[in-house]
Protein backbone atom coordinates (compact mmCIF):
# COMPACT_ATOMS: atom_id res chain seq x y z
CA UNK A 1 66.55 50.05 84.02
CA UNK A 2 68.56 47.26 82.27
CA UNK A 3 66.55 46.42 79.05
CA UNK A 4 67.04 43.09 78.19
CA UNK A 5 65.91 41.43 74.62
CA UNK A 6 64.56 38.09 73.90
CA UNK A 7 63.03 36.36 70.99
CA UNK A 8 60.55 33.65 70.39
CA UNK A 9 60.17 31.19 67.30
CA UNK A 10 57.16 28.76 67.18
CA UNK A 11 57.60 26.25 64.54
CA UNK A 12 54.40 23.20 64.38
CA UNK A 13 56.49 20.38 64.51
CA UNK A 14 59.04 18.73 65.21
CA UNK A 15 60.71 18.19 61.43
CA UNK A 16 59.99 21.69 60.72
CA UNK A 17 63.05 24.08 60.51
CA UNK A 18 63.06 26.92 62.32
CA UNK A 19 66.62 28.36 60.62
CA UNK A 20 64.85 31.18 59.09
CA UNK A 21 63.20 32.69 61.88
CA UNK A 22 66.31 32.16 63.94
CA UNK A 23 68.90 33.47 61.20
CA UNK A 24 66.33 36.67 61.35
CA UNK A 25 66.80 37.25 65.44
CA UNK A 26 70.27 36.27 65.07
CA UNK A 27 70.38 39.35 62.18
CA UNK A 28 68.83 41.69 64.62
CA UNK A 29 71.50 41.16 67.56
CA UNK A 30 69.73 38.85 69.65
CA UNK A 31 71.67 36.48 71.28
CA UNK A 32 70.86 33.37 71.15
CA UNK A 33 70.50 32.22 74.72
CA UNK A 34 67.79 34.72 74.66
CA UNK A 35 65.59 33.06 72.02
CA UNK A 36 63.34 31.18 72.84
CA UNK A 37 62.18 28.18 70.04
CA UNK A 38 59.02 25.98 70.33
CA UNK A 39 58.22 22.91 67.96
CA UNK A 40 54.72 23.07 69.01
CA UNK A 41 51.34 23.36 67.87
CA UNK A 42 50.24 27.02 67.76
CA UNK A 43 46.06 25.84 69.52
CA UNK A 44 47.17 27.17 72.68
CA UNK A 45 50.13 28.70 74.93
CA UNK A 46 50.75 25.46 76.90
CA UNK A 47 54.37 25.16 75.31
CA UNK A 48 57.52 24.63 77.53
CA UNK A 49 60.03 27.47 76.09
CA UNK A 50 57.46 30.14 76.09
CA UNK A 51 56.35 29.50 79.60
CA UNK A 52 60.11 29.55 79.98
CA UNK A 53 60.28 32.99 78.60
CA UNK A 54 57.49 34.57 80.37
CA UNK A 55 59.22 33.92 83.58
CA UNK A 56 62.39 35.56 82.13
CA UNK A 57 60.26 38.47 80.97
CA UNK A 58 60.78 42.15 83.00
CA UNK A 59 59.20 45.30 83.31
CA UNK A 60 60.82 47.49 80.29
CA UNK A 61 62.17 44.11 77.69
CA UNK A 62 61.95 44.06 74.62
CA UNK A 63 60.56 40.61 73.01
CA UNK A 64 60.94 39.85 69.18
CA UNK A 65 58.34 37.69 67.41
CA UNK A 66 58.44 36.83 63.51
CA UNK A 67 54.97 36.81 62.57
CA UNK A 68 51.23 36.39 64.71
CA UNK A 69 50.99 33.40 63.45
CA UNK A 70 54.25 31.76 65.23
CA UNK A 71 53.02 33.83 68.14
CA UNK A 72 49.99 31.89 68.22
CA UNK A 73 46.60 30.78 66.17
CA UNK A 74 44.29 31.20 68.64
CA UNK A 75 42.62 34.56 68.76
CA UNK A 76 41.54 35.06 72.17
CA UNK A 77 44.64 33.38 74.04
CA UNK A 78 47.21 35.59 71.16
CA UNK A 79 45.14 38.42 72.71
CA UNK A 80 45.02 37.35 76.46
CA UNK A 81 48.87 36.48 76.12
CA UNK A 82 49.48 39.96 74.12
CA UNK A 83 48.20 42.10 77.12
CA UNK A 84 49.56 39.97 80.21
CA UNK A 85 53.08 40.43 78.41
CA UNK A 86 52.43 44.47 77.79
CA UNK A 87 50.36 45.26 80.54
CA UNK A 88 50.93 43.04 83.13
CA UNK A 89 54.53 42.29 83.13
CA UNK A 90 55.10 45.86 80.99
CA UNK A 91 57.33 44.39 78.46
CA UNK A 92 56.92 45.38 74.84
CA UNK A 93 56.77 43.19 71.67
CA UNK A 94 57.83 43.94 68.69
CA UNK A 95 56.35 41.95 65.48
CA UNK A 96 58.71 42.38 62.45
CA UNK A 97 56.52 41.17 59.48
CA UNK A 98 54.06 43.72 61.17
CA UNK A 99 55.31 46.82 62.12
CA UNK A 100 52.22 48.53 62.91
CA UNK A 101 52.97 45.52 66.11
CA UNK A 102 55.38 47.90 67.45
CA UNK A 103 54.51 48.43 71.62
CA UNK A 104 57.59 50.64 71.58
CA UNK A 105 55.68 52.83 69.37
CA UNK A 106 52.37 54.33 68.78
CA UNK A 107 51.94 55.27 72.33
CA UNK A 108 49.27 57.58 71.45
CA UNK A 109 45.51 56.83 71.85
CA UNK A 110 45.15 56.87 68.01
CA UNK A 111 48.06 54.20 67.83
CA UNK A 112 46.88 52.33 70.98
CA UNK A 113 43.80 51.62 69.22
CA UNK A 114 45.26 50.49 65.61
CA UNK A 115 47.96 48.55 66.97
CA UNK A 116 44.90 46.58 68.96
CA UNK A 117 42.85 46.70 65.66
CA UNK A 118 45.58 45.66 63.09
CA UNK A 119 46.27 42.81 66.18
CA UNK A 120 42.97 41.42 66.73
CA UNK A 121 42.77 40.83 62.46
CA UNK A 122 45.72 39.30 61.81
CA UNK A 123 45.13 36.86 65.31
CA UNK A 124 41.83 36.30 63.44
CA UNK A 125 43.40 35.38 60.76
CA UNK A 126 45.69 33.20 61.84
CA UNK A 127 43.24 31.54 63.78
CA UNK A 128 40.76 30.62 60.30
CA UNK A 129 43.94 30.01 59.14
CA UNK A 130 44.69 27.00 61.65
CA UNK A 131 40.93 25.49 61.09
CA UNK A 132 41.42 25.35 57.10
CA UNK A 133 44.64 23.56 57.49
CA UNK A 134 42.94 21.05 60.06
CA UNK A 135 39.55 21.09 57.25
CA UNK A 136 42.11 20.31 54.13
CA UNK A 137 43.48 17.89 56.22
CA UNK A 138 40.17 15.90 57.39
CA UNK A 139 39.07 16.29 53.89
CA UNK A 140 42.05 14.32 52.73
CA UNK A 141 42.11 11.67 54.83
CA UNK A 142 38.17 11.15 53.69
CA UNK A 143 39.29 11.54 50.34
CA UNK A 144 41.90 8.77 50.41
CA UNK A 145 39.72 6.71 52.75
CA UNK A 146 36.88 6.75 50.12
CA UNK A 147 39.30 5.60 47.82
CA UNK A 148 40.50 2.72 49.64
CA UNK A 149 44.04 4.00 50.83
CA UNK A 150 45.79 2.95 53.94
CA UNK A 151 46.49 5.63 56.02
CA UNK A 152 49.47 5.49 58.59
CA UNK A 153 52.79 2.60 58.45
CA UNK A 154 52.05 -0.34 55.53
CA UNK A 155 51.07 -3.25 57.41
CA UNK A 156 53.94 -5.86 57.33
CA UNK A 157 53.84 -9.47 56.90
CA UNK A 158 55.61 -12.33 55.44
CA UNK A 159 55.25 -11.14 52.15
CA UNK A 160 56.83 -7.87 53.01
CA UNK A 161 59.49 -9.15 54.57
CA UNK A 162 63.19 -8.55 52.53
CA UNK A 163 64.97 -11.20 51.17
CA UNK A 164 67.81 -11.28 53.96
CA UNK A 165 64.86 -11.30 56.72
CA UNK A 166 62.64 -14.21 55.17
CA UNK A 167 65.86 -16.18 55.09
CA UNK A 168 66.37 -14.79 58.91
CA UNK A 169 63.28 -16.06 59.92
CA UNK A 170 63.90 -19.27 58.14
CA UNK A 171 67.43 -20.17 59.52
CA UNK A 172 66.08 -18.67 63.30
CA UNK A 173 62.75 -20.04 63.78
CA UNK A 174 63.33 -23.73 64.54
CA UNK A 175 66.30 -22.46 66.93
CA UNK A 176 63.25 -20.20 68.70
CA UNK A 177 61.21 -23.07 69.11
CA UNK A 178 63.62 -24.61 70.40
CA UNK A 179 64.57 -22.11 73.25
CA UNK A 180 68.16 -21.45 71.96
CA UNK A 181 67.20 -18.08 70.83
CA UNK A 182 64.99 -15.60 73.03
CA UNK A 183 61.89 -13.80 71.47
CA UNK A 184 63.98 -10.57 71.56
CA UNK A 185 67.01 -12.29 70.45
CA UNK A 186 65.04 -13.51 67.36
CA UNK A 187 63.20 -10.13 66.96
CA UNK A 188 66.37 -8.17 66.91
CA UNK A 189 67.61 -10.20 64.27
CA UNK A 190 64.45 -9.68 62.46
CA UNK A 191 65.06 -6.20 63.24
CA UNK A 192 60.80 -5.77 63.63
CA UNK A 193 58.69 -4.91 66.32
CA UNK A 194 56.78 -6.99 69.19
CA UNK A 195 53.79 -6.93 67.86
CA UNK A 196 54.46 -7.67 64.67
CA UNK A 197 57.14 -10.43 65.37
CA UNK A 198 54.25 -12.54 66.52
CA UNK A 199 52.30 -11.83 63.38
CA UNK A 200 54.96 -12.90 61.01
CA UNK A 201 55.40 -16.17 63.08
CA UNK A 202 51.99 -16.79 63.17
CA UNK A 203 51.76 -16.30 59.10
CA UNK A 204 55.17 -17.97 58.56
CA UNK A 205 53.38 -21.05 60.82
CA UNK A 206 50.48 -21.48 58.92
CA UNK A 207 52.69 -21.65 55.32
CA UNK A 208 54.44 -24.64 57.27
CA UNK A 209 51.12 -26.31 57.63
């Protein structure tokens, strides 16, 4: 039987870097068109390259994960997904900050059991680990909304506008009333958005009045 070896990195997003995890694989021998890299949330196992990689999966590989908690950070779906890779499709996983998550070893009954123990901990871990980040988070954005913050993009208006657009929409907007310029034309040169193209005309409007 032909083992092959694959790895998976899980990062949350998509402006986090995953370099580490991969320089790690790529440290260990595993070529890269066998690693398999996420930028997903870690709620659930809906994620395009791991479905990917389940479907590349065979009785007898050998799959490489950094840590539970870029395996997953929900407890009963790391679990479900755990045993339909080990016992199911008969592959083994290998977790290298754990070693004790080592399907290759501990065969045993004694080593059966505390790889499942030392598994369902750290899963629950990661998993109270997922709903404090999403808790600091709400608190914050309470915090800053009971302090009168704006949360998300700064609203833009005339006011905001640089120097180089005001005088844009100054030299532009009679020649957009006029029809010789398009909307688009006009926003382009603006270099602003739809919506709030017709906002800044409607403000700049009302100053003319």
């Amino acid at each position: 039987m032909n083992q092959k070896i694959f790895a998976y990195i899980r990062v949350s997003a998509k402006d986090q870097n995953e370099d580490r995890q991969l320089k790690e694989m790529l440290d260990i021998s595993i070529s890269e068109r066998d690693i398999f890299i996420d930028k997903e949330s870690g709620k659930d196992f809906n994620r395009p390259q791991y479905q990917a990689l389940k479907q590349c999966l065979r009785e007898g590989d050998l799959l490489y994960i950094k840590s539970i908690d870029r395996f997953g950070r929900n407890s009963k779906e790391i679990k479900r997904e755990w045993e339909y890779i080990t016992q199911e499709i008969r592959a083994d996983i290998k977790v290298l900050d754990m070693p004790l998550l080592d399907t290759t070893q501990h065969k045993d009954t004694l080593g059966t059991f505390v790889s499942e123990l030392v598994l369902q901990v750290l899963s629950f871990v990661a998993e109270k680990e997922r709903e404090n980040i999403k808790q600091r988070q709400a608190e914050g954005i309470a915090i800053a909304k009971a302090k009168g913050k704006h949360l998300g993009r700064p609203q833009m208006n005339v006011h905001t506008l640089s120097k180089e657009q005001q005088q844009t929409l100054e030299q532009n907007y009679q020649a957009w009333k006029d029809k010789q310029i398009t909307g688009v034309q006009f926003m382009e040169k603006l270099e602003i958005k739809k919506n709030t193209f017709y906002k800044i005309v409607k403000e700049y409007e009302k100053s003319l009045s």
